[in-house]
Protein backbone atom coordinates (compact mmCIF):
# COMPACT_ATOMS: atom_id res chain seq x y z
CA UNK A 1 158.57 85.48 103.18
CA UNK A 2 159.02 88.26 105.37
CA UNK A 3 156.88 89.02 108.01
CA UNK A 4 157.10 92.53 107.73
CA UNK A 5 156.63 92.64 104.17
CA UNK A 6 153.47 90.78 104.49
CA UNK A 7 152.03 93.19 106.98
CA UNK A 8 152.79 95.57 105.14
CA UNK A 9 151.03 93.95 102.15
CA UNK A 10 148.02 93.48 104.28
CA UNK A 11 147.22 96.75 105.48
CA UNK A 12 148.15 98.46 101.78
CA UNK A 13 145.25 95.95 100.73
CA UNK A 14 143.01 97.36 103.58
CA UNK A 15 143.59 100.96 103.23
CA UNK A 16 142.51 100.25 99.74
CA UNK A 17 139.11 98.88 99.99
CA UNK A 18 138.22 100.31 103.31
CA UNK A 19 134.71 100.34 102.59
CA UNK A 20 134.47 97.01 102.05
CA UNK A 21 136.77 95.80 104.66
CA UNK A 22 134.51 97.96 107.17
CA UNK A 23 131.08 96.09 105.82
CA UNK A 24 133.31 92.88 106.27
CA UNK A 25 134.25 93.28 110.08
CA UNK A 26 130.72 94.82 110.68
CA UNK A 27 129.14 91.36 108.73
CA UNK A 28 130.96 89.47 110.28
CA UNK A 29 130.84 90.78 113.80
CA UNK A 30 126.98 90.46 113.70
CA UNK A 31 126.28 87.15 112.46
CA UNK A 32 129.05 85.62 114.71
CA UNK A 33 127.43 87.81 117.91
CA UNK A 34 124.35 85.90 116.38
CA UNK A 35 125.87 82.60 116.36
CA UNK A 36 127.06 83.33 120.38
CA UNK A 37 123.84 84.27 121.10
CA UNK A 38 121.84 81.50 119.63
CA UNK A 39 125.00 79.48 121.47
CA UNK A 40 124.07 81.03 124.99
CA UNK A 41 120.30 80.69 124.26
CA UNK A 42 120.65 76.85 124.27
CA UNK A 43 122.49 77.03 127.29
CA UNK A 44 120.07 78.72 129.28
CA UNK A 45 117.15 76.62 127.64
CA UNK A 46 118.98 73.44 129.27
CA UNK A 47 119.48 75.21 132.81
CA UNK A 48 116.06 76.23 133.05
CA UNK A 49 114.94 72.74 131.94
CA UNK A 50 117.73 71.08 134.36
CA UNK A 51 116.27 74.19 136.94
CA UNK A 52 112.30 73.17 136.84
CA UNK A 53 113.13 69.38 136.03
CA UNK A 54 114.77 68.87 139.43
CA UNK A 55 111.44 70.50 140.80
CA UNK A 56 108.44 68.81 139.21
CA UNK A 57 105.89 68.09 141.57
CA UNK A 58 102.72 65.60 140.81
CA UNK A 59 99.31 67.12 142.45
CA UNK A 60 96.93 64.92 143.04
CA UNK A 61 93.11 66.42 142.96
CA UNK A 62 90.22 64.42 144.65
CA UNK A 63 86.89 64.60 143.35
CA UNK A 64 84.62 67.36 144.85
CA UNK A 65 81.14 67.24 144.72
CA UNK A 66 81.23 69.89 141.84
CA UNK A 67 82.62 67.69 140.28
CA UNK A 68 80.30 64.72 140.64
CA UNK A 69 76.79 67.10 140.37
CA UNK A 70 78.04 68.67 136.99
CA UNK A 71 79.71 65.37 135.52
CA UNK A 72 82.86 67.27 135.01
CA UNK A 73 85.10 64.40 135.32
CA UNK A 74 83.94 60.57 134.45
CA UNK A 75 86.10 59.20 137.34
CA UNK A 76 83.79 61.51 139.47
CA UNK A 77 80.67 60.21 138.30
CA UNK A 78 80.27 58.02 142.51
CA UNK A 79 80.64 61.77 144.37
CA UNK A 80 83.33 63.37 146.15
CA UNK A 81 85.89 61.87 147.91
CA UNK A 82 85.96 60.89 150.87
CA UNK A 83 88.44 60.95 153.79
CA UNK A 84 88.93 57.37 153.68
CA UNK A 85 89.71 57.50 150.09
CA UNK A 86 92.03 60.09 150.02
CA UNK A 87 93.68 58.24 153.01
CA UNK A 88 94.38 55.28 150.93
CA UNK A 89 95.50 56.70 147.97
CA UNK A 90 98.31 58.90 150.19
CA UNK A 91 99.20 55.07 151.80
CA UNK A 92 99.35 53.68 148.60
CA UNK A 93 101.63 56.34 146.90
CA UNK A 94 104.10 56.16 150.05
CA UNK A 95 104.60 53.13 149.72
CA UNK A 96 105.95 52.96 146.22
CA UNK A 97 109.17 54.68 148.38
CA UNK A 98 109.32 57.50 145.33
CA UNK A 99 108.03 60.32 147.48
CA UNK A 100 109.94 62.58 149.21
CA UNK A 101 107.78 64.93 150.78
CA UNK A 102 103.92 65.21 150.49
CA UNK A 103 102.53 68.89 150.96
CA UNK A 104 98.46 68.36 151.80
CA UNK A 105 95.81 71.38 151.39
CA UNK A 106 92.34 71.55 153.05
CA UNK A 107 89.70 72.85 150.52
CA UNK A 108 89.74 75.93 153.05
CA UNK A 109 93.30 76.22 151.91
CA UNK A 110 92.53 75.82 148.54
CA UNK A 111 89.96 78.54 147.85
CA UNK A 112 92.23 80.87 150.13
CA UNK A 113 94.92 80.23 147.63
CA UNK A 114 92.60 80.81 144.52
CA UNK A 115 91.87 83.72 145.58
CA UNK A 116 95.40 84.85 145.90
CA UNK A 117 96.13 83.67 142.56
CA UNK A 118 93.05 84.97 140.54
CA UNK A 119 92.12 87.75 142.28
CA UNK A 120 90.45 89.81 139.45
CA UNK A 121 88.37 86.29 138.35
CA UNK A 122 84.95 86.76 138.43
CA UNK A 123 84.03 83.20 139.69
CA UNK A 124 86.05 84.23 142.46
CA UNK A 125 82.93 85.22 144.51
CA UNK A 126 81.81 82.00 143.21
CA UNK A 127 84.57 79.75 145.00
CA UNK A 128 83.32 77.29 148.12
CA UNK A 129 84.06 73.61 149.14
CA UNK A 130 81.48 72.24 146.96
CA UNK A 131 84.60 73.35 144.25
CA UNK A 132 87.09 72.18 146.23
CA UNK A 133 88.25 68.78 148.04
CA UNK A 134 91.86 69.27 149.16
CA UNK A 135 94.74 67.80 147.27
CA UNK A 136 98.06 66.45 147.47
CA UNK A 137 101.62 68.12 145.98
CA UNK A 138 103.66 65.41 146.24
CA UNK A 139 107.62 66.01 145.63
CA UNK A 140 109.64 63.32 144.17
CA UNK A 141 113.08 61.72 145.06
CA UNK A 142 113.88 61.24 141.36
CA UNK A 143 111.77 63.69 139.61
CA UNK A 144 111.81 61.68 136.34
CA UNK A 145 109.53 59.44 137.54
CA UNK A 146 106.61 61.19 137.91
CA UNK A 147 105.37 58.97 135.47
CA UNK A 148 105.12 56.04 137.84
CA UNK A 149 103.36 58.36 140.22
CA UNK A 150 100.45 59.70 137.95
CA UNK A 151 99.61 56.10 136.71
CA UNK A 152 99.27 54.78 140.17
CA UNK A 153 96.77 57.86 141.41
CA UNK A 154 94.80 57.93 137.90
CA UNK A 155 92.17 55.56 138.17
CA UNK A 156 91.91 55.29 142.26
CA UNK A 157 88.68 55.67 144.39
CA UNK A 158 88.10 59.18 144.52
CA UNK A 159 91.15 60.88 142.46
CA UNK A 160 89.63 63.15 139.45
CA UNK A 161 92.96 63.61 137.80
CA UNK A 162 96.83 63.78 138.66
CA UNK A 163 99.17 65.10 136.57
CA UNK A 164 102.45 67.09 136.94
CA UNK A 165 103.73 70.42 136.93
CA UNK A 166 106.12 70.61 134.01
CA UNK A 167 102.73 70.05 131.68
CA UNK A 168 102.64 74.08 132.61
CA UNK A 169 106.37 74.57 131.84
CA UNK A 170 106.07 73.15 128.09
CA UNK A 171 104.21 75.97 126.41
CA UNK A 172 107.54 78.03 127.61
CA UNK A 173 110.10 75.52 126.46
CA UNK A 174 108.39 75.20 123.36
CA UNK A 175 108.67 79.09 122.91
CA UNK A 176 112.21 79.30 123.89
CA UNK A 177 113.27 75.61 121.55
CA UNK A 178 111.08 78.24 118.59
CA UNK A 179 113.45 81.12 119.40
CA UNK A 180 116.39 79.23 119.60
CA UNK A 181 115.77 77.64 115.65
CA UNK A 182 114.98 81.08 114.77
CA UNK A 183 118.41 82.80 115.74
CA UNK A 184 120.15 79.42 114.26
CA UNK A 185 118.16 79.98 110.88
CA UNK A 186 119.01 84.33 110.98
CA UNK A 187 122.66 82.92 111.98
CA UNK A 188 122.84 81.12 108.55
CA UNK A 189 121.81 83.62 106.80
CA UNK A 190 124.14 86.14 107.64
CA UNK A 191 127.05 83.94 107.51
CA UNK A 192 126.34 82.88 104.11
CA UNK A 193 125.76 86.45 103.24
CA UNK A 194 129.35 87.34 105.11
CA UNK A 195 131.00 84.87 103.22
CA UNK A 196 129.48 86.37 99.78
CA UNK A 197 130.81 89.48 100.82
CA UNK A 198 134.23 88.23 101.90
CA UNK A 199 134.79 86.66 98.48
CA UNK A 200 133.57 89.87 96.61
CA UNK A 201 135.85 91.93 98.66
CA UNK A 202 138.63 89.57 97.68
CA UNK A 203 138.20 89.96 94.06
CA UNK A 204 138.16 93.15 94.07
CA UNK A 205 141.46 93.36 96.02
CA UNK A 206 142.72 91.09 94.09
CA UNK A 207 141.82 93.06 90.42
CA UNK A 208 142.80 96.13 92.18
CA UNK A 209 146.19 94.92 92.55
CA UNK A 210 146.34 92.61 89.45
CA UNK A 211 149.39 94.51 87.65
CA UNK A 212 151.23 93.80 91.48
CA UNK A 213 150.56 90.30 90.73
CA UNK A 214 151.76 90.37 87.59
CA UNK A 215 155.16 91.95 88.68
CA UNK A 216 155.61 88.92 91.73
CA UNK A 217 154.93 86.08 89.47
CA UNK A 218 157.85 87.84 86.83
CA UNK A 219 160.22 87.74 89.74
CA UNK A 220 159.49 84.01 90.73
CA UNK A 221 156.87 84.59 93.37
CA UNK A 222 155.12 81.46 94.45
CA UNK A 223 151.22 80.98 94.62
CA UNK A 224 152.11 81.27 98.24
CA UNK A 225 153.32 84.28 98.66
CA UNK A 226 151.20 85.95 96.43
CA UNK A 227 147.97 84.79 98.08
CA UNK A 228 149.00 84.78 101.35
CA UNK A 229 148.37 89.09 101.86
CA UNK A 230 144.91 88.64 100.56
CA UNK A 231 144.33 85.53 102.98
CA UNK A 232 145.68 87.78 105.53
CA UNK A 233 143.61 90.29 105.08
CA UNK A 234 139.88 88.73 105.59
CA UNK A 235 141.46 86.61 108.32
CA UNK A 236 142.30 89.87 109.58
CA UNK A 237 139.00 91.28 109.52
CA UNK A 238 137.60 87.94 110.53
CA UNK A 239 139.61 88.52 113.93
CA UNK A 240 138.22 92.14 114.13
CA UNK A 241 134.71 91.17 113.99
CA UNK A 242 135.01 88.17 116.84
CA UNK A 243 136.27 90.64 119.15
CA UNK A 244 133.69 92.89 118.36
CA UNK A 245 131.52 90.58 118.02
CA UNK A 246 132.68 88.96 121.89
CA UNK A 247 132.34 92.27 123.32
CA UNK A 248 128.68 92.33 122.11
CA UNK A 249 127.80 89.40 124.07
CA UNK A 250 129.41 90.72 126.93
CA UNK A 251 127.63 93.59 126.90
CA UNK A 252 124.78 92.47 126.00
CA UNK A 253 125.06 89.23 129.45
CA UNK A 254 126.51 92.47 131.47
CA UNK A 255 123.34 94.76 130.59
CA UNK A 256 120.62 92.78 130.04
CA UNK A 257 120.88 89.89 132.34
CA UNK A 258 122.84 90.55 135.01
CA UNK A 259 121.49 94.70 135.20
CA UNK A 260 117.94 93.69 134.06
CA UNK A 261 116.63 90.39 134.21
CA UNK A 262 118.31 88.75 137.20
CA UNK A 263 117.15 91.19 139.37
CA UNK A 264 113.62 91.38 138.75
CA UNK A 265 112.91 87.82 137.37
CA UNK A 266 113.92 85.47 140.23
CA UNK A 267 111.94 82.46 138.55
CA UNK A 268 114.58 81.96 136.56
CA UNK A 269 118.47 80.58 136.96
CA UNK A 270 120.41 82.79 134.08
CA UNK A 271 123.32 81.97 133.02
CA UNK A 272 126.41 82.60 134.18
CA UNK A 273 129.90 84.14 132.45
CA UNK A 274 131.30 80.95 131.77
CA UNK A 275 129.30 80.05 129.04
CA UNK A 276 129.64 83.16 127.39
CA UNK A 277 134.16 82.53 128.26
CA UNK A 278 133.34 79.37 126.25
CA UNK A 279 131.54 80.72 122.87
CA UNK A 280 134.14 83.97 122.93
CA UNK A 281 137.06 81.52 120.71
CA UNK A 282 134.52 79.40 119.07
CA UNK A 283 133.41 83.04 117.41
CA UNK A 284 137.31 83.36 117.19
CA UNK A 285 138.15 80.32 115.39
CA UNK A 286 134.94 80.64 113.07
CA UNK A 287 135.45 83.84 112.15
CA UNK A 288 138.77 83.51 110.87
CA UNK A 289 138.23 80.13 109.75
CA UNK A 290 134.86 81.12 107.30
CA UNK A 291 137.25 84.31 106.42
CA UNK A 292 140.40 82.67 105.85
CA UNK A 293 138.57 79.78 103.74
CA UNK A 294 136.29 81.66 102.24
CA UNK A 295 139.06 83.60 100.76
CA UNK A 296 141.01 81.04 99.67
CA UNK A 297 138.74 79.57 97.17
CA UNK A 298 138.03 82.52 96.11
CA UNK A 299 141.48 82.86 94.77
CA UNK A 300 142.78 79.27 94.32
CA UNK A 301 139.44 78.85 91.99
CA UNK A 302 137.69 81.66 90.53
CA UNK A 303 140.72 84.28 90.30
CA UNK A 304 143.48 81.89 89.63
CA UNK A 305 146.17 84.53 91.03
């Protein structure tokens, strides 16, 4: 088969149903920028996990004697710690050789940085020593093991509670895990509801053109050669809408991450370009795969051409 025959077979089919092949390429350019996106979404959900993970710290909080007069915490219920207490829990933990670096606060510390913190609270006038005892942040060599690290303070002379700091993180990772299922699920959708409209805009090529048929299959065309133009033409617009559908994430990493959000949000490690390199000829590949396939069933088993 000649190539330029087929080209020209393709865009005769194109010019035909332009409508259609424009709601094609603009289908399938948004649910394949939807499928990069929910793509570069998981990718930054595991570098901000990787990010924070690498920088859990365990606090330790001693029992103050707010604690102990208003039966807050059971493991209070003897008073508030006392310096020899807290100086043998600190021995104890440094000696299980998982601690890195221990940061120590004096409850004069502590109520200076409460104050920072909740400025606008209205126990903030409230806040004294009886409230606070000092505590210890306590950074990790392995930060996966802060496990090992809680267990051991829990349950010491004088400790009210330990626990670490990606208990705070969680409520975020939770929303972000939410958002990422919800652009996989919207993804779905609109690629099942590209690939209905690939295969109607097939049949209706192919009817349009059904007396051409006719004329090839007199002459000795092979199923081949008469389905290859209409194959050609969804892969076609299945290459159209990738690269539209690339320069979408682009724009969108260009704009709204590196313009915006990097600037302004330094709490967070974005992304870089290379995962976005990486999902530009996966959206390739499945867009002109779903197209290519999608239109070949259409015509090897509904349409019979």
């Amino acid at each position: 088969m000649r190539a330029q025959f087929v080209i020209s077979e393709t865009l005769t089919g194109l010019r035909r149903n332009m409508t259609m092949t424009v709601a094609v390429i603009i289908s399938v350019a948004m649910s394949l920028a939807l499928a990069g996106a929910a793509l570069l979404l998981r990718d930054q959900v595991d570098v901000m996990q990787g990010y924070w993970a690498a920088r859990v710290e365990v606090s330790v909080y001693f029992c103050t004697k707010d604690d102990s007069l208003n039966n807050k915490l059971s493991a209070c219920a003897s008073g508030p710690a006392t310096q020899g207490q807290e100086n043998a829990v600190l021995r104890q933990l440094e000696q299980t050789n998982l601690i890195e670096k221990v940061y120590t606060e004096t409850p004069e510390q502590e109520i200076a940085s409460y104050k920072q913190q909740d400025a606008n609270s209205p126990d903030i006038s409230f806040a004294s020593t009886d409230a606070f005892n000092g505590d210890l942040q306590i950074k990790l060599k392995n930060p996966t093991q802060y496990l090992s690290i809680i267990e051991i303070a829990n349950g010491q002379p004088g400790v009210g509670y330990a626990e670490d700091d990606s208990q705070v993180l969680k409520p975020l990772f939770r929303l972000l895990d939410g958002a990422q299922v919800l652009a996989l699920s919207v993804m779905v959708i609109m690629l099942a509801v590209t690939t209905l409209l690939i295969v109607n805009t097939v049949r209706i090529s192919a009817f349009s053109r059904k007396r051409e048929t006719g004329i090839k299959r007199l002459v000795g065309a092979s199923n081949y050669s008469v389905q290859f133009p209409f194959i050609a033409e969804a892969a076609l617009a299945g290459i159209i809408g990738a690269v539209l559908a690339s320069g979408m994430l682009a724009l969108v990493k260009y704009l709204m991450i590196d313009q915006f959000l990097a600037p302004t949000v330094d709490v967070i490690t974005f992304i870089g370009w290379g995962p976005v390199f990486q999902a530009m000829p996966l959206m390739l590949i499945l867009g002109v795969g779903m197209s290519g396939i999608a239109a070949f069933v259409t015509l090897r088993k509904y349409l019979q051409v």
